[in-house]
PDB file of N, CA and C in Angstrom:
ATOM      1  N   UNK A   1      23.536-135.539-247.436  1.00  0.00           N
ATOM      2  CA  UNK A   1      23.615-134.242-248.065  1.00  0.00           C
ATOM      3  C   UNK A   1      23.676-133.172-246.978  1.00  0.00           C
ATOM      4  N   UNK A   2      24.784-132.049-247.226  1.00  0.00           N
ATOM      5  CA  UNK A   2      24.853-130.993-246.281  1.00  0.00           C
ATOM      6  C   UNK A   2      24.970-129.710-247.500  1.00  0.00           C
ATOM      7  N   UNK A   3      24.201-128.898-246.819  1.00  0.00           N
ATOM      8  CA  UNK A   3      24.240-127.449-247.144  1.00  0.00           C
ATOM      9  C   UNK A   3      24.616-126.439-246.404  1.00  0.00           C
ATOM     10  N   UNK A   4      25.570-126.037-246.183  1.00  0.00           N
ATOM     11  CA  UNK A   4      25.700-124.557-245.534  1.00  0.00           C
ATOM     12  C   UNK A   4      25.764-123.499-246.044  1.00  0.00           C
ATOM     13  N   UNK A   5      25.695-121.955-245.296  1.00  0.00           N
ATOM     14  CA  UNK A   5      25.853-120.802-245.626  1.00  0.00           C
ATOM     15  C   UNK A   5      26.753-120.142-244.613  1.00  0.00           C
ATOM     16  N   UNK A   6      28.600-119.943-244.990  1.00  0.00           N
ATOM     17  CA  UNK A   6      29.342-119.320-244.040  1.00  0.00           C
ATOM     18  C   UNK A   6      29.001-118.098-244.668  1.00  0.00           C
ATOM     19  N   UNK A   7      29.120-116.780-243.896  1.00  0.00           N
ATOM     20  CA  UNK A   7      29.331-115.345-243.882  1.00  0.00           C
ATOM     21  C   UNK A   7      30.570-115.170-243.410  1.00  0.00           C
ATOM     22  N   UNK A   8      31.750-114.185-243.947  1.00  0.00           N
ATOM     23  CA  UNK A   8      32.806-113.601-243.570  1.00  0.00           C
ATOM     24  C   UNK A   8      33.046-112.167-243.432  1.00  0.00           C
ATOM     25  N   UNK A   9      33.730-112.176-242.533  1.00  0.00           N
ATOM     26  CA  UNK A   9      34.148-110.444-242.644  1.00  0.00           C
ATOM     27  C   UNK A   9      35.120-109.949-243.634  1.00  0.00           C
ATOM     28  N   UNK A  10      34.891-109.093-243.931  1.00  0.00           N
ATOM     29  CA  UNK A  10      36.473-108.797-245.174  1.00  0.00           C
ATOM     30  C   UNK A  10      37.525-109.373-245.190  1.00  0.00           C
ATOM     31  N   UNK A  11      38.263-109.028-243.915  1.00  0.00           N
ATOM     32  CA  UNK A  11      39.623-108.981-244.137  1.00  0.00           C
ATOM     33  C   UNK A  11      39.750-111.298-244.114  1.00  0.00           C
ATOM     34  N   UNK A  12      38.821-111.794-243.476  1.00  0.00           N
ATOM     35  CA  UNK A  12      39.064-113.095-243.850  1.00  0.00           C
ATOM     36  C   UNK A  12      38.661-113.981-245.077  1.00  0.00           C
ATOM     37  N   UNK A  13      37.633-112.945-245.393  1.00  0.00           N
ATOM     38  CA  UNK A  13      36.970-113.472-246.593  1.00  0.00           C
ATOM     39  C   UNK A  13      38.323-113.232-247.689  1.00  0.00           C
ATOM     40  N   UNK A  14      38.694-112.520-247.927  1.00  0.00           N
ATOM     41  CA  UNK A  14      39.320-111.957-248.588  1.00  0.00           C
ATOM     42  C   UNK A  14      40.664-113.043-248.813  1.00  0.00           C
ATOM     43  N   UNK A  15      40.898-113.527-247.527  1.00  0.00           N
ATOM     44  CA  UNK A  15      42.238-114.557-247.765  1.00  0.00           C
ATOM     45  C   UNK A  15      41.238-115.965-248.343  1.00  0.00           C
ATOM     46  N   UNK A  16      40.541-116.161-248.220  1.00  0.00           N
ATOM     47  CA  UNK A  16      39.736-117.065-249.008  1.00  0.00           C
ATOM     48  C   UNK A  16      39.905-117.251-250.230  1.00  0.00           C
ATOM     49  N   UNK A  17      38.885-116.242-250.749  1.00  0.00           N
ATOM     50  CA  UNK A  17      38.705-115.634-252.051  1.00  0.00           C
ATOM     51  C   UNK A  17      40.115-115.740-253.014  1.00  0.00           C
ATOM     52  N   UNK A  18      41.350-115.609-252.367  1.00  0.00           N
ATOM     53  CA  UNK A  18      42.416-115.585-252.605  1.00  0.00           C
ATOM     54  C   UNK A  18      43.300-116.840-253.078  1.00  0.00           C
ATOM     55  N   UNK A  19      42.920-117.706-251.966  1.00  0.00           N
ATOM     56  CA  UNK A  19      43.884-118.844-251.556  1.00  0.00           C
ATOM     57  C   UNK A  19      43.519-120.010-252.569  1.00  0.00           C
ATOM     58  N   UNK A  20      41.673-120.090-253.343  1.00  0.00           N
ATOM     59  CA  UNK A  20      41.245-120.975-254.254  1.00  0.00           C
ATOM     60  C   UNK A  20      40.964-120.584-255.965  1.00  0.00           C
ATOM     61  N   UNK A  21      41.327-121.022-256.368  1.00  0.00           N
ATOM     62  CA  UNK A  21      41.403-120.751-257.444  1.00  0.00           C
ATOM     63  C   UNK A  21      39.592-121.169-258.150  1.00  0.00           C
ATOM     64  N   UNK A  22      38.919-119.715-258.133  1.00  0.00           N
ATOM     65  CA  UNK A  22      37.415-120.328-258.923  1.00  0.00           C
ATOM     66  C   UNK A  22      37.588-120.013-259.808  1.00  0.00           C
ATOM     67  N   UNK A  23      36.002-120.326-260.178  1.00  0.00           N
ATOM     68  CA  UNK A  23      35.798-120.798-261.885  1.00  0.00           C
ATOM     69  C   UNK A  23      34.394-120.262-261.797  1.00  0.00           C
ATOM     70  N   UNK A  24      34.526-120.383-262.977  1.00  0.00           N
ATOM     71  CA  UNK A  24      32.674-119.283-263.313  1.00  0.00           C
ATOM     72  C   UNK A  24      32.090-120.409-263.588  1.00  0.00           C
ATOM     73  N   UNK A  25      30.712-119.697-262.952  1.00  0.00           N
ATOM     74  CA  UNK A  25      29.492-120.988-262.778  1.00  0.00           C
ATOM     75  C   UNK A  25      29.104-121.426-264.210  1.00  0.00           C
ATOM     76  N   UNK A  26      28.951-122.543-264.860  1.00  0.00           N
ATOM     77  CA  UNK A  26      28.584-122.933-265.976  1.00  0.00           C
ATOM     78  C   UNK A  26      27.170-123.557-265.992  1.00  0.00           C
ATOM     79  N   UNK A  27      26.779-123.990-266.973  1.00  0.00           N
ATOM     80  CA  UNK A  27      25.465-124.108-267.220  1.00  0.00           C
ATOM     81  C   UNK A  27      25.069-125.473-266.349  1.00  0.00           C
ATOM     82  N   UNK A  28      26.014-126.191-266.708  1.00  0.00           N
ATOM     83  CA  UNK A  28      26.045-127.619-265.945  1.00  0.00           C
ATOM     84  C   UNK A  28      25.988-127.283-264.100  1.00  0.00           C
ATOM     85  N   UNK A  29      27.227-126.526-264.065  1.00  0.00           N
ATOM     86  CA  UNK A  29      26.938-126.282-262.411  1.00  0.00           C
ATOM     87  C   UNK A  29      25.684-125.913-261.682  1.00  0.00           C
ATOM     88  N   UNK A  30      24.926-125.163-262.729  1.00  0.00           N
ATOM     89  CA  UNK A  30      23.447-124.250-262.238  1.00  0.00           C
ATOM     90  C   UNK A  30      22.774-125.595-262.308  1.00  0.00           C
ATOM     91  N   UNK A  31      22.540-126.078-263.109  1.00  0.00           N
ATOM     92  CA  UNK A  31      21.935-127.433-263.439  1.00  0.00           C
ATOM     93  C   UNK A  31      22.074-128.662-262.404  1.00  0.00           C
ATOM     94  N   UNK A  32      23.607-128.556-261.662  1.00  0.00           N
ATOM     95  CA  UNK A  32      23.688-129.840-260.475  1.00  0.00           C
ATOM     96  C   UNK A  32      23.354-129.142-259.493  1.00  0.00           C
ATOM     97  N   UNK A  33      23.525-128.037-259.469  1.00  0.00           N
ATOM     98  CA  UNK A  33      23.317-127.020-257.818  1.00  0.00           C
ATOM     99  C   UNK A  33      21.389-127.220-257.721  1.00  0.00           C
ATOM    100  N   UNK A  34      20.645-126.866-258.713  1.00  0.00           N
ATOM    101  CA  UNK A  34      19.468-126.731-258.388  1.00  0.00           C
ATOM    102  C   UNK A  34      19.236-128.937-258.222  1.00  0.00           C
ATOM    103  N   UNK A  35      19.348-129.418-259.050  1.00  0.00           N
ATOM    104  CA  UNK A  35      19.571-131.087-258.891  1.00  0.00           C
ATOM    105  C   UNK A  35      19.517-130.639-256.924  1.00  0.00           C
ATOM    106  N   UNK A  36      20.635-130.843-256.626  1.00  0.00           N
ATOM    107  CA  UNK A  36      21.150-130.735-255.472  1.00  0.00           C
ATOM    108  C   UNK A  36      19.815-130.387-253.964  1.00  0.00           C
ATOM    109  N   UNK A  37      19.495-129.263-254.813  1.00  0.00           N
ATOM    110  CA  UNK A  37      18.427-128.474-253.911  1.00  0.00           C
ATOM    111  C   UNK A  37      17.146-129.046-254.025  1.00  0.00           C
ATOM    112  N   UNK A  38      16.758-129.727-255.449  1.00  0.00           N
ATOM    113  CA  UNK A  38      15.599-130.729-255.373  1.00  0.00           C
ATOM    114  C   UNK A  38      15.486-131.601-254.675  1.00  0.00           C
ATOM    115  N   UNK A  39      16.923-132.691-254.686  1.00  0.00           N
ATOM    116  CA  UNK A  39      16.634-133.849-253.719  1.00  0.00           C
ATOM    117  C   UNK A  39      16.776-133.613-252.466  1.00  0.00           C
ATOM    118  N   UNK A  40      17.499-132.648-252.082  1.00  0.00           N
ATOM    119  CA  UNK A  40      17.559-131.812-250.777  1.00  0.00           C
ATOM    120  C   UNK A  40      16.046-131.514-250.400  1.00  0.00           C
ATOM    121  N   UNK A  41      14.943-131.037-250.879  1.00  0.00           N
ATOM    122  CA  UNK A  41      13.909-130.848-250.624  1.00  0.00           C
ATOM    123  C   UNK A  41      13.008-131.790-250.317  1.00  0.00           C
ATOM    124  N   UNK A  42      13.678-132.830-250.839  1.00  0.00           N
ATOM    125  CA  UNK A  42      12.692-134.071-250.592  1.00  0.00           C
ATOM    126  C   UNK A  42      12.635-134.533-249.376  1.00  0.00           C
ATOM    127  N   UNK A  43      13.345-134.064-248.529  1.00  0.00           N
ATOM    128  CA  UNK A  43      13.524-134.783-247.301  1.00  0.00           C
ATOM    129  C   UNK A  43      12.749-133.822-246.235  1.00  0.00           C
ATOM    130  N   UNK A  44      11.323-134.610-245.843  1.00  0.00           N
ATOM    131  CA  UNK A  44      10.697-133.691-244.718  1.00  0.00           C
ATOM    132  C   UNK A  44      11.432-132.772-243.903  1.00  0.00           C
ATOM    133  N   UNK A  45      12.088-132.411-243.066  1.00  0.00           N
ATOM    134  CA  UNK A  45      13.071-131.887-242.191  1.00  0.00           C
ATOM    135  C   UNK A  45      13.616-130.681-243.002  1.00  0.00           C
ATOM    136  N   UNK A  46      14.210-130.502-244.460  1.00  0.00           N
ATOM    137  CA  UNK A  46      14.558-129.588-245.230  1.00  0.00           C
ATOM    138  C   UNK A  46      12.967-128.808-245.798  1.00  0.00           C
ATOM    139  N   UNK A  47      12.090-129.643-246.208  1.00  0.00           N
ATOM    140  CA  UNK A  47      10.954-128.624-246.616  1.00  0.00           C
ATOM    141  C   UNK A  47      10.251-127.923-245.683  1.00  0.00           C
ATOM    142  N   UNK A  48      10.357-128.570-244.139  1.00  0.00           N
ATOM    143  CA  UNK A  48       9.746-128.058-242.928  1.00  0.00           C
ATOM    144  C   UNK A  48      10.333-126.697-242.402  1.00  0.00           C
ATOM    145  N   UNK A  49      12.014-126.689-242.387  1.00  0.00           N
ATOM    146  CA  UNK A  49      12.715-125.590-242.273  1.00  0.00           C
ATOM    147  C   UNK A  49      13.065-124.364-242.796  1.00  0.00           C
ATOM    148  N   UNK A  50      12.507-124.842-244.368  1.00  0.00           N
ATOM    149  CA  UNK A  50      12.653-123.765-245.841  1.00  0.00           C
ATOM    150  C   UNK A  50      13.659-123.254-245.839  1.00  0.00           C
ATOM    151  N   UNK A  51      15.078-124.429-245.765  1.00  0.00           N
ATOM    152  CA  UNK A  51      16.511-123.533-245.837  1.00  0.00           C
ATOM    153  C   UNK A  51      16.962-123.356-246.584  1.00  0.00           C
ATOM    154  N   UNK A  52      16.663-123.774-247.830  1.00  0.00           N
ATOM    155  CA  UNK A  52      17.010-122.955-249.200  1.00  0.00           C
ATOM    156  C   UNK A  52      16.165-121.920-249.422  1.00  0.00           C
ATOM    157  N   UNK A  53      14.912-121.549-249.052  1.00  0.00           N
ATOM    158  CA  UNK A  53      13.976-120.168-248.897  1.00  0.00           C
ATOM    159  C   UNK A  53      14.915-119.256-248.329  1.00  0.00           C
ATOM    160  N   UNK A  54      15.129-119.839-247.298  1.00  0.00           N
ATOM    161  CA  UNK A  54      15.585-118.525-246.364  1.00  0.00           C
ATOM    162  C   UNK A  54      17.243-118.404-247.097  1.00  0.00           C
ATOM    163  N   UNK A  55      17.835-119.010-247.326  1.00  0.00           N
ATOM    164  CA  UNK A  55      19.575-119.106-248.019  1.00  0.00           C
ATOM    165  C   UNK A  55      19.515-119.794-249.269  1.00  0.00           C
ATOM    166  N   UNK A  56      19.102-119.051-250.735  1.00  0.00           N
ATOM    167  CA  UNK A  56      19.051-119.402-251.686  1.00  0.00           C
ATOM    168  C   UNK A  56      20.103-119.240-252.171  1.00  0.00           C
ATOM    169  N   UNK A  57      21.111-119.762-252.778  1.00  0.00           N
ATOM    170  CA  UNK A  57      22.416-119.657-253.635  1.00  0.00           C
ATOM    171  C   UNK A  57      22.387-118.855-255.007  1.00  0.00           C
ATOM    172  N   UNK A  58      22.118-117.651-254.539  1.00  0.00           N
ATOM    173  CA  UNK A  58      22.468-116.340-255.236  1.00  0.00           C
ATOM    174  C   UNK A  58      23.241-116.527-257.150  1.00  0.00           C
ATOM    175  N   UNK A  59      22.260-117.070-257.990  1.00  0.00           N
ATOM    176  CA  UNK A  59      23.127-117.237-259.316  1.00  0.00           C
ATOM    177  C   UNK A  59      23.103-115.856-260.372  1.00  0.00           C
ATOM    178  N   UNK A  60      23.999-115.311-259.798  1.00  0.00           N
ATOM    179  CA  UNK A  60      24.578-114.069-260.295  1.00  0.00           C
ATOM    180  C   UNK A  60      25.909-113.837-260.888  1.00  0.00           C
ATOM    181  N   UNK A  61      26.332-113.185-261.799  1.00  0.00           N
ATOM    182  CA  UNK A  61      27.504-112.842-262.149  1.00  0.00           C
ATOM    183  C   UNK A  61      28.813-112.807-261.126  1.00  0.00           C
ATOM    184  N   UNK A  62      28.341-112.592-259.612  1.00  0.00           N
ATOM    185  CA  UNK A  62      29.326-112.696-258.823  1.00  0.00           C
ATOM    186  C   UNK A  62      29.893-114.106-258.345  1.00  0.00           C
ATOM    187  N   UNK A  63      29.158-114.784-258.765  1.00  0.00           N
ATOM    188  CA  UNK A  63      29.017-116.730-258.007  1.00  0.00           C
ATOM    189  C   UNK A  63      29.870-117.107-258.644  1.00  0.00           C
ATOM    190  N   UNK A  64      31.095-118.064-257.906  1.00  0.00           N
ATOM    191  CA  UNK A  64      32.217-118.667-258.768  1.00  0.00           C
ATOM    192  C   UNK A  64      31.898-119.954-257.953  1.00  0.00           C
ATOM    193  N   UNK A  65      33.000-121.278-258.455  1.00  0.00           N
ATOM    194  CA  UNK A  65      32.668-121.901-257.918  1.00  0.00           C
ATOM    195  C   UNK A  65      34.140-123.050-257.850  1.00  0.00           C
ATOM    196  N   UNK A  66      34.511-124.151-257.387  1.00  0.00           N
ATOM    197  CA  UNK A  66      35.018-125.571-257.102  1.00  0.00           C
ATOM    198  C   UNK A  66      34.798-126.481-256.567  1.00  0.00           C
ATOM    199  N   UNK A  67      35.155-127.712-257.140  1.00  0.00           N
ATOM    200  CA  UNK A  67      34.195-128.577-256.644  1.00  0.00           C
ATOM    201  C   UNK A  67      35.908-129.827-256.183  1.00  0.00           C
ATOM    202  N   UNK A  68      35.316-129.864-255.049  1.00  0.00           N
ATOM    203  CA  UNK A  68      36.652-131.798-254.468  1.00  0.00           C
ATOM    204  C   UNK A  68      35.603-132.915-254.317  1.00  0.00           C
ATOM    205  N   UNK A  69      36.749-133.651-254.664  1.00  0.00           N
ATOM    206  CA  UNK A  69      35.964-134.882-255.152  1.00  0.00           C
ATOM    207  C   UNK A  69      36.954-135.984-253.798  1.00  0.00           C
ATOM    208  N   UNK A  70      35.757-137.087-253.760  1.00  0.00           N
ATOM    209  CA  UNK A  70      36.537-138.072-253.367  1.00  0.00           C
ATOM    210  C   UNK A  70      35.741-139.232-253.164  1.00  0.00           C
ATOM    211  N   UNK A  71      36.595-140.112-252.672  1.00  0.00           N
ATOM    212  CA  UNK A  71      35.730-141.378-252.648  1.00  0.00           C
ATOM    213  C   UNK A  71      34.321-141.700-251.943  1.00  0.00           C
ATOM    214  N   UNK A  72      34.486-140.730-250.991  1.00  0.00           N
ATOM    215  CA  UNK A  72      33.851-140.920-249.792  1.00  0.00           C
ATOM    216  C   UNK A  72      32.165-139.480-250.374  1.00  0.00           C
ATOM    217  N   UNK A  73      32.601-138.832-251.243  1.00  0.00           N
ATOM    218  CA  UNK A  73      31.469-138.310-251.640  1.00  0.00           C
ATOM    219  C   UNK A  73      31.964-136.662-252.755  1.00  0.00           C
ATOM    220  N   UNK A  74      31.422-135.568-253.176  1.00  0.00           N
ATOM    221  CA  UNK A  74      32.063-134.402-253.304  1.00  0.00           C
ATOM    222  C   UNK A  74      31.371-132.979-252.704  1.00  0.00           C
ATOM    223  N   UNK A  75      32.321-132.563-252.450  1.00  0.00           N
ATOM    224  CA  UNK A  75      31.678-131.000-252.167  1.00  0.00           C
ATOM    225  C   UNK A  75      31.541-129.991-252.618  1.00  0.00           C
ATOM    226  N   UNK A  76      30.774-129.053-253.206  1.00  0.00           N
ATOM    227  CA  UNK A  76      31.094-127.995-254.079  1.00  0.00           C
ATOM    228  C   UNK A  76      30.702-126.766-252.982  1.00  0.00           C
ATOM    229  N   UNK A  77      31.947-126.279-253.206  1.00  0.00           N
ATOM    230  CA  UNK A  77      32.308-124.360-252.598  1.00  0.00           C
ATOM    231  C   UNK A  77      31.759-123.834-253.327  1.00  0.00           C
ATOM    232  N   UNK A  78      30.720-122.398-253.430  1.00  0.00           N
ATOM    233  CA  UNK A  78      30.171-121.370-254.070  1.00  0.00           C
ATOM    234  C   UNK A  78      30.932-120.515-253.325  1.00  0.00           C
ATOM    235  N   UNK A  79      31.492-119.276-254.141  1.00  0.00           N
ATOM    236  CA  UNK A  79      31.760-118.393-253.362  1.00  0.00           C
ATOM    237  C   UNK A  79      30.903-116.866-253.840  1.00  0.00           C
ATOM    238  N   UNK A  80      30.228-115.881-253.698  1.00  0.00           N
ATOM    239  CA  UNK A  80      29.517-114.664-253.461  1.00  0.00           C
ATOM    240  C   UNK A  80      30.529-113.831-253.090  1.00  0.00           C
ATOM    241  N   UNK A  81      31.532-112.913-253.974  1.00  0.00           N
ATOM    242  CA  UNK A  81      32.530-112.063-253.665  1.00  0.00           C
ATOM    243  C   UNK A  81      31.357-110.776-252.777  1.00  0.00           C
ATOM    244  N   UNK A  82      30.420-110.421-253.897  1.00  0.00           N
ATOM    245  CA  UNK A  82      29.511-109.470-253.362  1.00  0.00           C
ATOM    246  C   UNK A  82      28.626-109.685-251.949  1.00  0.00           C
ATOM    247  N   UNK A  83      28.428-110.581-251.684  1.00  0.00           N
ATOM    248  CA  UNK A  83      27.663-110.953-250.143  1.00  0.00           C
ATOM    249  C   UNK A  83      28.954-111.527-249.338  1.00  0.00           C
ATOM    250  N   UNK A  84      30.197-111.737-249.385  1.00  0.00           N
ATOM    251  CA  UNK A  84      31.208-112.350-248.955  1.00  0.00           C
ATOM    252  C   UNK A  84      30.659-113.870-248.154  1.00  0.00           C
ATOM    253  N   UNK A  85      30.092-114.270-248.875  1.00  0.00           N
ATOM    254  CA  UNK A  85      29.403-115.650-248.510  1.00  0.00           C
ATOM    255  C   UNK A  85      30.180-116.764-249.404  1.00  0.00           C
ATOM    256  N   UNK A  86      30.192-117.751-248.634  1.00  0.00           N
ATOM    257  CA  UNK A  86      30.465-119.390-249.251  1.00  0.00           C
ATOM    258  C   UNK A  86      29.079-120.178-248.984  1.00  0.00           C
ATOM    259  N   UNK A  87      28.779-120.781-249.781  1.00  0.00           N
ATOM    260  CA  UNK A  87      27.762-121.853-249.855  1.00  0.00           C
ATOM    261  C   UNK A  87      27.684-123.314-250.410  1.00  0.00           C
ATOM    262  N   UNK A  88      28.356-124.011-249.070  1.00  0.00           N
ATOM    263  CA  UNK A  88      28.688-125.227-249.407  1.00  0.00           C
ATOM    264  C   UNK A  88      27.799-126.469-249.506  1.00  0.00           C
ATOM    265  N   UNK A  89      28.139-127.325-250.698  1.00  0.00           N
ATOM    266  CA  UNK A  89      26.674-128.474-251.134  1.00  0.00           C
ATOM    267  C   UNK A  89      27.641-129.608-250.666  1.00  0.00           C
ATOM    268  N   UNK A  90      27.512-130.591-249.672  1.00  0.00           N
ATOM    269  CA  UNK A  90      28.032-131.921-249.476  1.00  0.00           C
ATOM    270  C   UNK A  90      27.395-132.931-249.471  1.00  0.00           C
ATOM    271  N   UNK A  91      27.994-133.743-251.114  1.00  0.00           N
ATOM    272  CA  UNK A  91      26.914-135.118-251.198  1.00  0.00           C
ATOM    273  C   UNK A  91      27.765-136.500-250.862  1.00  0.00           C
ATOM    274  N   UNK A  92      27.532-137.542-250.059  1.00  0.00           N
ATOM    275  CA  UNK A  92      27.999-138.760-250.336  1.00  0.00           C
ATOM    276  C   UNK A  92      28.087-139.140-251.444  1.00  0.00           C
ATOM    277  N   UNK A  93      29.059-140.474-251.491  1.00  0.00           N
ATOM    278  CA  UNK A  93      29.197-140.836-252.774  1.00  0.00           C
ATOM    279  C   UNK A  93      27.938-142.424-252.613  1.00  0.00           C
ATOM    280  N   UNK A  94      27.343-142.830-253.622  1.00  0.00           N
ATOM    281  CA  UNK A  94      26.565-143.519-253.468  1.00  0.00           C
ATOM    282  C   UNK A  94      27.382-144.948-253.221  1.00  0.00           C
TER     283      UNK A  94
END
């Protein structure tokens, strides 16, 4: 499992924002994203660091989202038009 938090500047964020086609967060997505952040927590090293404390995934009217899939595991993009942030969840596939 990987979590990041990119920050962009406008003018790149902006070709981002552009180039993927999101989707509004649904009930299910809020539902795998926090999933996500539970078992993420379980792992000493993540509760020691508090990196979802410090970079919580903002579920607001601005949060869109897509998710790729593949054999090898999936990733889901958040994107934050208002913080020009992406917040990416990467799980193996079991």
């Amino acid at each position: 499992m990987t979590y990041t938090v990119i920050s962009y500047k406008e003018k790149r964020f902006k070709g981002i924002e552009q180039s993927i086609e999101w989707k509004p967060i649904s009930k299910k997505t809020q539902k795998d994203i926090k999933e996500f952040e539970r078992v993420a927590n379980s792992f000493p090293n993540v509760k020691k660091d508090n990196y979802f404390k410090l970079h919580p995934v903002p579920f607001n009217d601005d949060l869109k989202y897509n998710i790729w899939k593949s054999r090898e595991g999936h990733i889901t993009v958040l994107i934050n038009s208002k913080k020009q942030n992406l917040y990416i969840l990467e799980t193996a596939a079991d």
